[in-house]
C-alpha atoms as a PDB file:
ATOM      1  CA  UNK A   1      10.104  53.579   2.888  1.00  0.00           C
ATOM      2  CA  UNK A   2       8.134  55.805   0.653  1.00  0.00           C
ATOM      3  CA  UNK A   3       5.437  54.913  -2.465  1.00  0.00           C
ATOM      4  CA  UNK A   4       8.479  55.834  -4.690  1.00  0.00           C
ATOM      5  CA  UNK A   5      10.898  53.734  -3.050  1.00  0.00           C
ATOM      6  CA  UNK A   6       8.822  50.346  -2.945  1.00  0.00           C
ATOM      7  CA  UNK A   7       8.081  50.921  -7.108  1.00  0.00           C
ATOM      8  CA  UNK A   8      11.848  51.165  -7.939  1.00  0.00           C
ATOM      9  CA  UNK A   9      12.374  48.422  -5.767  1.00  0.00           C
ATOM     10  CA  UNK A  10       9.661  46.126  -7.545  1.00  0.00           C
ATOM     11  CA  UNK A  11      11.194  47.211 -10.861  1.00  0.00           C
ATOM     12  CA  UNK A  12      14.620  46.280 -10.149  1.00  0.00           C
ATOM     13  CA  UNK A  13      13.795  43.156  -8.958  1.00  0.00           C
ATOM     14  CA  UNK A  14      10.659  41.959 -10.913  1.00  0.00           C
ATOM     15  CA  UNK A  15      13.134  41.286 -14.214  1.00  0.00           C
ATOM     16  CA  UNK A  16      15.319  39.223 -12.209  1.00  0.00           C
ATOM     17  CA  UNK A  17      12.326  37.066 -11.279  1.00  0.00           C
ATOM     18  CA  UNK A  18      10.965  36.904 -14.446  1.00  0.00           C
ATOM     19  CA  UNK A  19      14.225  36.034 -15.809  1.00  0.00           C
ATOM     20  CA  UNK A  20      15.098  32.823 -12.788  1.00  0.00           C
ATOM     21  CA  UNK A  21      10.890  31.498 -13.615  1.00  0.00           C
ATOM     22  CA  UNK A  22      12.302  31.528 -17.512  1.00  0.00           C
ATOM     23  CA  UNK A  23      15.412  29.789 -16.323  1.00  0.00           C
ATOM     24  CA  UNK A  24      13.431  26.985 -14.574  1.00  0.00           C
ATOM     25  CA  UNK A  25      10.940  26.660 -17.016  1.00  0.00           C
ATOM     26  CA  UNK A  26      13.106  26.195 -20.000  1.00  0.00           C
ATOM     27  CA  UNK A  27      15.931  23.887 -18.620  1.00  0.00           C
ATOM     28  CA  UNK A  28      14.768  20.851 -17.671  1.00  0.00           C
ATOM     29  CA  UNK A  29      16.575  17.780 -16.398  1.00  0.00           C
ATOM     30  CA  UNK A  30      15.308  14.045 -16.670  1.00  0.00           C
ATOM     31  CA  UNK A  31      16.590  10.992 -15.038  1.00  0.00           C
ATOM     32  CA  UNK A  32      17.495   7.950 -16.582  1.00  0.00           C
ATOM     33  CA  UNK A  33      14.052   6.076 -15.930  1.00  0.00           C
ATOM     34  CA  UNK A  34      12.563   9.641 -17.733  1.00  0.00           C
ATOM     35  CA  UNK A  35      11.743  11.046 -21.310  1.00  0.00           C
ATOM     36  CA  UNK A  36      10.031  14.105 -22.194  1.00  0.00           C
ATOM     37  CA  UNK A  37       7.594  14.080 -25.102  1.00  0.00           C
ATOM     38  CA  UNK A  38       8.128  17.751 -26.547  1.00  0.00           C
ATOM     39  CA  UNK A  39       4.949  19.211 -28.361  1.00  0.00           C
ATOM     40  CA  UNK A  40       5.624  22.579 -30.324  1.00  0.00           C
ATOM     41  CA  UNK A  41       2.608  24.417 -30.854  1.00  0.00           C
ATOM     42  CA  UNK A  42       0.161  21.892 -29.937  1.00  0.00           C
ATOM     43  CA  UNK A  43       1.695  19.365 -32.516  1.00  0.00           C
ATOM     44  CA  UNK A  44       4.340  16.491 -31.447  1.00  0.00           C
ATOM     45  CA  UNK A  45       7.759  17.183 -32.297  1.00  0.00           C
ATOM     46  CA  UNK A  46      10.438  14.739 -30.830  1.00  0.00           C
ATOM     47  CA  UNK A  47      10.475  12.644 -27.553  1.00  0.00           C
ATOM     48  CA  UNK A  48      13.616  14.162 -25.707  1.00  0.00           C
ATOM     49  CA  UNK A  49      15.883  12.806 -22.521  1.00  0.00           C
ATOM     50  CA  UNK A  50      17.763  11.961 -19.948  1.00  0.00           C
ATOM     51  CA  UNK A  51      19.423  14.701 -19.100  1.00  0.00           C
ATOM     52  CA  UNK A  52      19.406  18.547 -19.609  1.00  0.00           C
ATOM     53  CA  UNK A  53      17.143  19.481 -21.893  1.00  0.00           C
ATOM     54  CA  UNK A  54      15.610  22.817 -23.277  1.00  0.00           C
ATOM     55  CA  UNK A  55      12.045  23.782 -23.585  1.00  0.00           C
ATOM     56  CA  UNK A  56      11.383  27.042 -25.543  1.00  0.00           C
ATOM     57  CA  UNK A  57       8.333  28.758 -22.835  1.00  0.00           C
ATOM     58  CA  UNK A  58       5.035  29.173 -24.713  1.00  0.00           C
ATOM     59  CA  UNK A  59       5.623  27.632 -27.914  1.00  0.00           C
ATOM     60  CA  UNK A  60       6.685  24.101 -26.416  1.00  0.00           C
ATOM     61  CA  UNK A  61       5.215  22.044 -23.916  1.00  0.00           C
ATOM     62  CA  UNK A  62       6.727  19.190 -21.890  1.00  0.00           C
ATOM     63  CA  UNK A  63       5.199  15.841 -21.137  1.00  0.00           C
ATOM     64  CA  UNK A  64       6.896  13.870 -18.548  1.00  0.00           C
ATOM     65  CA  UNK A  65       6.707   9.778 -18.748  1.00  0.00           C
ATOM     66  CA  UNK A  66       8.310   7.400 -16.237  1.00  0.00           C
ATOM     67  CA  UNK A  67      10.107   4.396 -18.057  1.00  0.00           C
ATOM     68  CA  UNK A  68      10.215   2.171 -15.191  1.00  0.00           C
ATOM     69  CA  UNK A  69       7.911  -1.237 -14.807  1.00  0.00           C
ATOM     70  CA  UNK A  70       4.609   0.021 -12.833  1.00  0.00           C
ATOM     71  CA  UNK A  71       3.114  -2.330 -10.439  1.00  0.00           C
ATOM     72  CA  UNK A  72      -0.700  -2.513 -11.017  1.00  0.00           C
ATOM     73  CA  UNK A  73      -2.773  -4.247  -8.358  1.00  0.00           C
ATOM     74  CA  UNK A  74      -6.019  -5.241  -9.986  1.00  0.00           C
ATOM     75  CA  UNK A  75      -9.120  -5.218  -7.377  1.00  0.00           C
ATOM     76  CA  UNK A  76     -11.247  -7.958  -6.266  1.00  0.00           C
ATOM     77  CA  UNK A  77     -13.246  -9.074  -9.304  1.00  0.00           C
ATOM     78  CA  UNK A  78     -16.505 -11.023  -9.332  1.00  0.00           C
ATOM     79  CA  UNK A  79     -16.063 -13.746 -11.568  1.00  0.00           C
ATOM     80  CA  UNK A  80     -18.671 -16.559 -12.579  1.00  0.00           C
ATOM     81  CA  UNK A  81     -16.597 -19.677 -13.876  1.00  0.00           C
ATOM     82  CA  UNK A  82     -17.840 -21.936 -16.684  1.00  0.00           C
ATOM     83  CA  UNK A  83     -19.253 -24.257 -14.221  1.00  0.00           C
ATOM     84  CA  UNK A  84     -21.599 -21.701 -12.632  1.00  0.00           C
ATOM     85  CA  UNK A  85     -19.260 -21.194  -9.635  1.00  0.00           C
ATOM     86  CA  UNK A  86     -19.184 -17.489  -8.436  1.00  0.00           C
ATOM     87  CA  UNK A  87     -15.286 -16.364  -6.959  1.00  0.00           C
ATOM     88  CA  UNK A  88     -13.615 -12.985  -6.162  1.00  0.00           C
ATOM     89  CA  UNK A  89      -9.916 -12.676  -7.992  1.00  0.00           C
ATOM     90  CA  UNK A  90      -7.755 -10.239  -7.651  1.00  0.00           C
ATOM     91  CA  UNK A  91      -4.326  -9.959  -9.585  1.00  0.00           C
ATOM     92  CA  UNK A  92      -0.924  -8.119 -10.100  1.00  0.00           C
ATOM     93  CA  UNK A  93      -0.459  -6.960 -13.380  1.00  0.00           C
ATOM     94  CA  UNK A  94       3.358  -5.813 -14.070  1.00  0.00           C
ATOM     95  CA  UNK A  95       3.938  -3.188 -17.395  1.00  0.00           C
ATOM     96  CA  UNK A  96       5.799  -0.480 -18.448  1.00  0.00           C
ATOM     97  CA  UNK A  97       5.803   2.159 -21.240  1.00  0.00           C
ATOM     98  CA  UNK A  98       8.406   1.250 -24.194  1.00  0.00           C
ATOM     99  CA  UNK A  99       6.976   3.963 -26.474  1.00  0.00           C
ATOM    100  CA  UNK A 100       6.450   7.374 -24.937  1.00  0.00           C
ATOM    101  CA  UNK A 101       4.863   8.831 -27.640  1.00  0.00           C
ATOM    102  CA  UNK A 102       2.219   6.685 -28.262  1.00  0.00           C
ATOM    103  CA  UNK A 103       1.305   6.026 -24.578  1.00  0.00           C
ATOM    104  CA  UNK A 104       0.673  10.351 -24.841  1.00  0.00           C
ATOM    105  CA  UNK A 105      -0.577  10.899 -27.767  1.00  0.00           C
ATOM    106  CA  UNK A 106      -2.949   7.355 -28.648  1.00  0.00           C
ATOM    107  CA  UNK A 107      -4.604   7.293 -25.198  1.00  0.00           C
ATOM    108  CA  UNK A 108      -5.522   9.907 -23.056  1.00  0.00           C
ATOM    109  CA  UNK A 109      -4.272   8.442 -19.560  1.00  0.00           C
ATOM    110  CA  UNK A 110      -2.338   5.000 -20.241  1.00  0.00           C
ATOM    111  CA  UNK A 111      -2.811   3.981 -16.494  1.00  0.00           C
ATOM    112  CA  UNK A 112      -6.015   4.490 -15.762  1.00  0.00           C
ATOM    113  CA  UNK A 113      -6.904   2.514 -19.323  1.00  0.00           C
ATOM    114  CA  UNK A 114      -4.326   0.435 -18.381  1.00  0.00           C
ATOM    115  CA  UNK A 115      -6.367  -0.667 -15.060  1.00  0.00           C
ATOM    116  CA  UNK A 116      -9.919  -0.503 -16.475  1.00  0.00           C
ATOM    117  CA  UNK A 117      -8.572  -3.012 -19.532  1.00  0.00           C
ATOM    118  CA  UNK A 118      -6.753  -5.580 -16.732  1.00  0.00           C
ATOM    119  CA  UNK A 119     -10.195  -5.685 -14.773  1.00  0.00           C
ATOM    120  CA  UNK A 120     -11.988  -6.302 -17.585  1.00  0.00           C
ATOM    121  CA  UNK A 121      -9.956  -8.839 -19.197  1.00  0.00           C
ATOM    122  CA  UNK A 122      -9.515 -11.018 -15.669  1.00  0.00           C
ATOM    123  CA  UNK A 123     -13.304 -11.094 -16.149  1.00  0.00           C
ATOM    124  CA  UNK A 124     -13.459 -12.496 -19.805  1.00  0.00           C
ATOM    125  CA  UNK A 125     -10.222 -14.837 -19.313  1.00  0.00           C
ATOM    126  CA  UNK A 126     -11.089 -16.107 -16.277  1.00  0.00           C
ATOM    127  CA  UNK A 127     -15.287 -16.922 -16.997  1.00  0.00           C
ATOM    128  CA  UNK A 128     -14.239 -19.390 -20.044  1.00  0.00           C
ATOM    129  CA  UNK A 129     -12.793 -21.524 -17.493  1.00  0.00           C
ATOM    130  CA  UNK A 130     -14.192 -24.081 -14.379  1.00  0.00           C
ATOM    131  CA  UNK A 131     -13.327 -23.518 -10.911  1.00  0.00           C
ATOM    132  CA  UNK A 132     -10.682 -26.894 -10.270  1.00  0.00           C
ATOM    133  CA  UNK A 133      -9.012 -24.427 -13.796  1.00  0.00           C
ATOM    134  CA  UNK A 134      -8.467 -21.557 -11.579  1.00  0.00           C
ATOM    135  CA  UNK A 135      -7.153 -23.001  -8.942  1.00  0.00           C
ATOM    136  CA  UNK A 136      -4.768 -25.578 -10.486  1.00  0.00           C
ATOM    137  CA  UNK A 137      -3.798 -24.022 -13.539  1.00  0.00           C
ATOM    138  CA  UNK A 138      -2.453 -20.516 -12.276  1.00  0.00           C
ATOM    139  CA  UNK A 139       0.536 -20.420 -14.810  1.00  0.00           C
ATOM    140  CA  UNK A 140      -1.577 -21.307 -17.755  1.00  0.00           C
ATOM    141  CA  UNK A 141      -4.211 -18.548 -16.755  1.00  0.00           C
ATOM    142  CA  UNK A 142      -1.891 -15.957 -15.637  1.00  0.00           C
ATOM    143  CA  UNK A 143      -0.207 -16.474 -19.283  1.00  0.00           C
ATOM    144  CA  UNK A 144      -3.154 -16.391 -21.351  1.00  0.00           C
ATOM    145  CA  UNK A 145      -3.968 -13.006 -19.645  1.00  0.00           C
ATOM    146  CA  UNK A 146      -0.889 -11.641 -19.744  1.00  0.00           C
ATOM    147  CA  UNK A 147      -0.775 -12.469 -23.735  1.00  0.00           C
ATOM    148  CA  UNK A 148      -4.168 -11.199 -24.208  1.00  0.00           C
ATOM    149  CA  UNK A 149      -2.984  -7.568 -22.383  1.00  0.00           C
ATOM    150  CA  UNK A 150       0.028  -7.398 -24.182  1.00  0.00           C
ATOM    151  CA  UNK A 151      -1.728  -7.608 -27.643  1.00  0.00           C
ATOM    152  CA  UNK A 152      -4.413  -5.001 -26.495  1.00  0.00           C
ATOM    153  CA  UNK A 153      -2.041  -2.559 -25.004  1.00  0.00           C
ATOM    154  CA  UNK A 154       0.588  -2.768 -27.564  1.00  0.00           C
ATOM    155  CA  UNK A 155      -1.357  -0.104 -29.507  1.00  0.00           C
ATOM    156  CA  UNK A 156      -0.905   2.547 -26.666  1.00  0.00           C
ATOM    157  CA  UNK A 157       3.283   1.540 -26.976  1.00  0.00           C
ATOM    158  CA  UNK A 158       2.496  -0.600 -23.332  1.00  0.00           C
ATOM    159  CA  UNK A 159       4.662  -3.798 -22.616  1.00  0.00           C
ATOM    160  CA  UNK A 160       2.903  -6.143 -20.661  1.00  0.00           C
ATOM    161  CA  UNK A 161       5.456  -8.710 -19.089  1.00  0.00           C
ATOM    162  CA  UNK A 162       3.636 -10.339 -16.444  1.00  0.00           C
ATOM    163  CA  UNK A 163       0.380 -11.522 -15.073  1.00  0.00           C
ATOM    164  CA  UNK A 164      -0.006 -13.178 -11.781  1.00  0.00           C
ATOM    165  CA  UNK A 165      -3.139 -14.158  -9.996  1.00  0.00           C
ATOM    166  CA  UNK A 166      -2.955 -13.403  -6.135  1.00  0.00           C
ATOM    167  CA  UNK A 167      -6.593 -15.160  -4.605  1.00  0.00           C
ATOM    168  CA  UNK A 168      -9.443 -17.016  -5.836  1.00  0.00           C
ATOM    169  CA  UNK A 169     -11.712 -16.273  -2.630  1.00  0.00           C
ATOM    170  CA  UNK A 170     -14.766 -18.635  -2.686  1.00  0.00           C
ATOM    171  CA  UNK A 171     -18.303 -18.761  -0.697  1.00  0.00           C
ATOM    172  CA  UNK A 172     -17.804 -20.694   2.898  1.00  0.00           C
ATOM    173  CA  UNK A 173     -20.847 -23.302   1.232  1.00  0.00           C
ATOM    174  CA  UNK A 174     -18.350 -23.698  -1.488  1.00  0.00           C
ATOM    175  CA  UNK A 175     -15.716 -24.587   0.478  1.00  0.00           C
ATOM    176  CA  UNK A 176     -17.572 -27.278   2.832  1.00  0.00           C
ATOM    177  CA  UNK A 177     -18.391 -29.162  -0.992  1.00  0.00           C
ATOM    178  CA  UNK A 178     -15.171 -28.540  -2.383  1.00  0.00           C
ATOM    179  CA  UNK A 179     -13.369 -30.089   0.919  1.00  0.00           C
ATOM    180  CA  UNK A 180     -16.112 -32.936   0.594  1.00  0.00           C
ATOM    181  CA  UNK A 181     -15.156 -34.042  -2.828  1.00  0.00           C
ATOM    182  CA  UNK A 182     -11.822 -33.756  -2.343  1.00  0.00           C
ATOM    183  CA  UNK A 183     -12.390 -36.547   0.944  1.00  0.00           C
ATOM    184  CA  UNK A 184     -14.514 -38.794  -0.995  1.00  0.00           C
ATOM    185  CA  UNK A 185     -11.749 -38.386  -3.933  1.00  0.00           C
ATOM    186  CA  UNK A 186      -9.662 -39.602  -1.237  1.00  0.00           C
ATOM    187  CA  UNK A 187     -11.627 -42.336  -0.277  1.00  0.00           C
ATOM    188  CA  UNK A 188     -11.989 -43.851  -4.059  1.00  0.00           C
ATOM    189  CA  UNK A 189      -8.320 -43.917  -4.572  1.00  0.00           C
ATOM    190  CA  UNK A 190      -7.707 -45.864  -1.024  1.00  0.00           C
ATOM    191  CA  UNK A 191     -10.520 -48.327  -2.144  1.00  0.00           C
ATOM    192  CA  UNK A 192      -8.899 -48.575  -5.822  1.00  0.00           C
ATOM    193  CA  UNK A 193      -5.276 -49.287  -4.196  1.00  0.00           C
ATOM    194  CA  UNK A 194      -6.935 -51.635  -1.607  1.00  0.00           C
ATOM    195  CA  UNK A 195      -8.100 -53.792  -4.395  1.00  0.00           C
ATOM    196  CA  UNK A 196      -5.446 -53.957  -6.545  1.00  0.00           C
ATOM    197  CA  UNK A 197      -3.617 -55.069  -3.690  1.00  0.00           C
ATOM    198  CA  UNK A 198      -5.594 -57.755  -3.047  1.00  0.00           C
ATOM    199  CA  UNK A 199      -5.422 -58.713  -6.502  1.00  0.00           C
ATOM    200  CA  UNK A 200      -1.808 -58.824  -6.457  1.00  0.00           C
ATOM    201  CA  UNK A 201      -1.907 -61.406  -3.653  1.00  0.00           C
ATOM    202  CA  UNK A 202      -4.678 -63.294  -4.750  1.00  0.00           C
ATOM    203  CA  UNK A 203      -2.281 -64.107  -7.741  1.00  0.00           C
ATOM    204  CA  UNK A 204       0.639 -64.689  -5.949  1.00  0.00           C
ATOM    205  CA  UNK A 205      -1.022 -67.474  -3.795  1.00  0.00           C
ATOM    206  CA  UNK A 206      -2.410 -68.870  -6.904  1.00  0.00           C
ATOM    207  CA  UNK A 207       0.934 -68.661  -7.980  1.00  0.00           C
ATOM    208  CA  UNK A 208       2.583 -70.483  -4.455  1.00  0.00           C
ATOM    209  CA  UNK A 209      -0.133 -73.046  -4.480  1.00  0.00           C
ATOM    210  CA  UNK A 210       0.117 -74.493  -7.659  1.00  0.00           C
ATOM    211  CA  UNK A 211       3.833 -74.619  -7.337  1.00  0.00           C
ATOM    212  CA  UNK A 212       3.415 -76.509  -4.288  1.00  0.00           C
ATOM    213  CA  UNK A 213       0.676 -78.629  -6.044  1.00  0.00           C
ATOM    214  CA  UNK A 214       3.111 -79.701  -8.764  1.00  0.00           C
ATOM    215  CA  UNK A 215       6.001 -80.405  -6.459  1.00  0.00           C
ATOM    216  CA  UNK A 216       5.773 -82.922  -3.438  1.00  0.00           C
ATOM    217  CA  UNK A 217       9.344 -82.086  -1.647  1.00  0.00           C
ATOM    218  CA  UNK A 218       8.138 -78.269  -1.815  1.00  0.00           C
ATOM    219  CA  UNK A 219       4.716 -79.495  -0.026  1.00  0.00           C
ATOM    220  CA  UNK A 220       6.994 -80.807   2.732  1.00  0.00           C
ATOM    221  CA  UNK A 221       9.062 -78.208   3.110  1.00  0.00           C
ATOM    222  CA  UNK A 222       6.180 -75.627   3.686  1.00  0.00           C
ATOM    223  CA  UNK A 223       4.888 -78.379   5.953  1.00  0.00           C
ATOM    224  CA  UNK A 224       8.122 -77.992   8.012  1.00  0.00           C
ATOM    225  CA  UNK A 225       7.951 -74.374   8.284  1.00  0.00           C
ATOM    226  CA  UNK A 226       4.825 -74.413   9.521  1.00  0.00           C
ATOM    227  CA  UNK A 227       5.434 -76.944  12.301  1.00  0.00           C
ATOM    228  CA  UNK A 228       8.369 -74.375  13.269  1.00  0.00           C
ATOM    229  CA  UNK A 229       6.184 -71.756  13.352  1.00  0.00           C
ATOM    230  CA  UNK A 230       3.750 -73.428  15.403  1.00  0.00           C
ATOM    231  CA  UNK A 231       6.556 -74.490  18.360  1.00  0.00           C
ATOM    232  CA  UNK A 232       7.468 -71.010  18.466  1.00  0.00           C
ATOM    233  CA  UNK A 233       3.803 -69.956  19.988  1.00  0.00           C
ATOM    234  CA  UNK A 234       3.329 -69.696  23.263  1.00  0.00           C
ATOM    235  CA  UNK A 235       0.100 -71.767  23.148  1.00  0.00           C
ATOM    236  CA  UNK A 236      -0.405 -74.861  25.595  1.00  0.00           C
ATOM    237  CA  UNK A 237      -2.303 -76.814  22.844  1.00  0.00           C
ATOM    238  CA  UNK A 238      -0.524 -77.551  19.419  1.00  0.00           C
ATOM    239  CA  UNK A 239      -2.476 -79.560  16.286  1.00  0.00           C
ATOM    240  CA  UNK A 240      -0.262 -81.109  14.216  1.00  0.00           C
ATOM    241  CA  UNK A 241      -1.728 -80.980  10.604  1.00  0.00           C
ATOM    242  CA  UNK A 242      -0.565 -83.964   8.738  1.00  0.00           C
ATOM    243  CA  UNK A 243      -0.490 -84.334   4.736  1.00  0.00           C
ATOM    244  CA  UNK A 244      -3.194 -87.020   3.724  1.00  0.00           C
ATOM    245  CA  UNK A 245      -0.166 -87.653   0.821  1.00  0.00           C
ATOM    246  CA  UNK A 246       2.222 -88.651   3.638  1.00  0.00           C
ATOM    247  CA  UNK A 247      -0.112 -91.281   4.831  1.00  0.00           C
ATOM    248  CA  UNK A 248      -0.509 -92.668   1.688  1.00  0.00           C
ATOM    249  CA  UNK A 249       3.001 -93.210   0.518  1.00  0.00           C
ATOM    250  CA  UNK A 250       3.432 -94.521   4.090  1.00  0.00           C
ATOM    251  CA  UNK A 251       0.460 -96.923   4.073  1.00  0.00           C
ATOM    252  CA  UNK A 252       1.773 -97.563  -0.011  1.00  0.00           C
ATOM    253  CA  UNK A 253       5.478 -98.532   1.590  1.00  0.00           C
ATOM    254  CA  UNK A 254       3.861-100.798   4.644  1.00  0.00           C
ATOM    255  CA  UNK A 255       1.865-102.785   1.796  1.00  0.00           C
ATOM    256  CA  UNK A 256       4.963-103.648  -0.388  1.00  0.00           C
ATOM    257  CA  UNK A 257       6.788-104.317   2.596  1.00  0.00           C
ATOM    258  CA  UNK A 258       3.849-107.112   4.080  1.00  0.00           C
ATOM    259  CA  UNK A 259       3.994-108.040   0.426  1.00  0.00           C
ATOM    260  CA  UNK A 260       7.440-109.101  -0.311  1.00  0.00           C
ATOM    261  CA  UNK A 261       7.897-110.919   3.268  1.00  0.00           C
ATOM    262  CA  UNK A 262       7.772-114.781   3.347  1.00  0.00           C
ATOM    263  CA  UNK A 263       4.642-116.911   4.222  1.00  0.00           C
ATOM    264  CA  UNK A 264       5.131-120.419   6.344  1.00  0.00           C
ATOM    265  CA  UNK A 265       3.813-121.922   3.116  1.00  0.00           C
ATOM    266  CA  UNK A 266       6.304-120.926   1.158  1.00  0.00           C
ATOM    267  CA  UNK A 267       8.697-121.983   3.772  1.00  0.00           C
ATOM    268  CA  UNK A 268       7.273-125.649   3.591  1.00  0.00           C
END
């Protein structure tokens, strides 16, 4: 193949290469999830897509955003609580673009602001509130900082639609006192139960004994019951308790009785 040869060849062929590179770079096709912010000579011009689209070569230029929700996991955080408590957080923080042409044009790269802004807020959200916060009140935190994104990102045409906070890792030391309070927590509430308890019963003897008090046959009856309950033991000694009222009415009955029978005077 001679000098000649290999330069006819490169002309006859460099045009059709020139001409497939134009061909590539001015169609374009976007998905669905896809637009294409379209900038003619350096100034915006329309936000284009899905689909086939055309992109004159040197006076436009393509910018290519994803529509779909991105999944941001926000890094461990040192946090110091109201309560002087110091805890690592980390979070998920779910968004996605909803205006392409401001998350281009207002910010300069909407994800990486996106994840400085998340890290920093977790920080500020999270230090206005005490430890036993963070750890029962996840839905009320994870709303507050969700809110708080949303209204800081909406600028930059952002959408932030949820917040969720994944750990609150604490200091082993922290732990120990956090598991001892929750024991002697414990411990109160059995001792508070325990005594209501008894105060419950205390008033329902009170209650039994001066209804027994007021009524003699009821007295008796209890009497019974207990004498039954007694036999029933498997004991080889039994005391009998007996009512001092019993012997009274019965020493009361053997006086009118002595009383009302006939003297040998009387019968002289």
């Amino acid at each position: 193949m001679t000098e000649m040869d290999y330069v006819q060849g490169v002309s006859l062929y460099l045009p059709l290469l020139l001409l497939i590179g134009l061909a590539i770079y001015t169609f374009r096709v976007l998905r669905e999830y896809e637009r294409g912010v379209i900038f003619l000579l350096g100034r915006f011009w329309k936000v284009k897509g899905p689909g086939l689209i055309i992109v004159i070569p040197v006076i436009q230029k393509m910018v290519r955003v994803d529509l779909r929700t991105i999944v941001l996991d926000v890094p461990a955080q040192d946090v110091i609580s109201r309560d002087n408590v110091s805890v690592k957080v980390n979070a998920v923080v779910y968004y996605r673009v909803v205006d392409p042409q401001r998350a281009i044009i207002e910010v300069e790269d909407f994800k990486f602001a996106t994840s400085q802004l998340s890290q920093t807020t977790l920080r500020s959200v999270l230090g206005q509130h005490q430890l036993d916060e963070m750890l029962a009140k996840r839905e009320m935190l994870n709303r507050d900082i969700q809110q708080l994104l949303d209204a800081q990102t909406d600028a930059w045409g952002i959408k932030v639609s949820n917040v969720e906070l994944k750990d609150v890792d604490l200091d082993k030391s922290m732990i120990r006192a956090i598991a001892k309070e929750a024991e002697a927590e414990r411990l109160r509430r059995a001792k508070v139960i325990s005594a209501k308890g008894e105060a419950q019963a205390a008033g329902k003897i009170l209650e039994a004994a001066n209804i027994l008090h007021q009524q003699e046959e009821a007295m008796q009856i209890r009497y019974l019951m207990a004498l039954q309950d007694l036999a029933s033991e498997r004991t080889s000694t039994i005391v009998f308790p007996f009512p001092i009222n019993l012997i009274k009415a019965w020493l009361h009955s053997d006086k009118d009785s002595n009383g009302d029978a006939p003297t040998d005077t009387d019968e002289t």
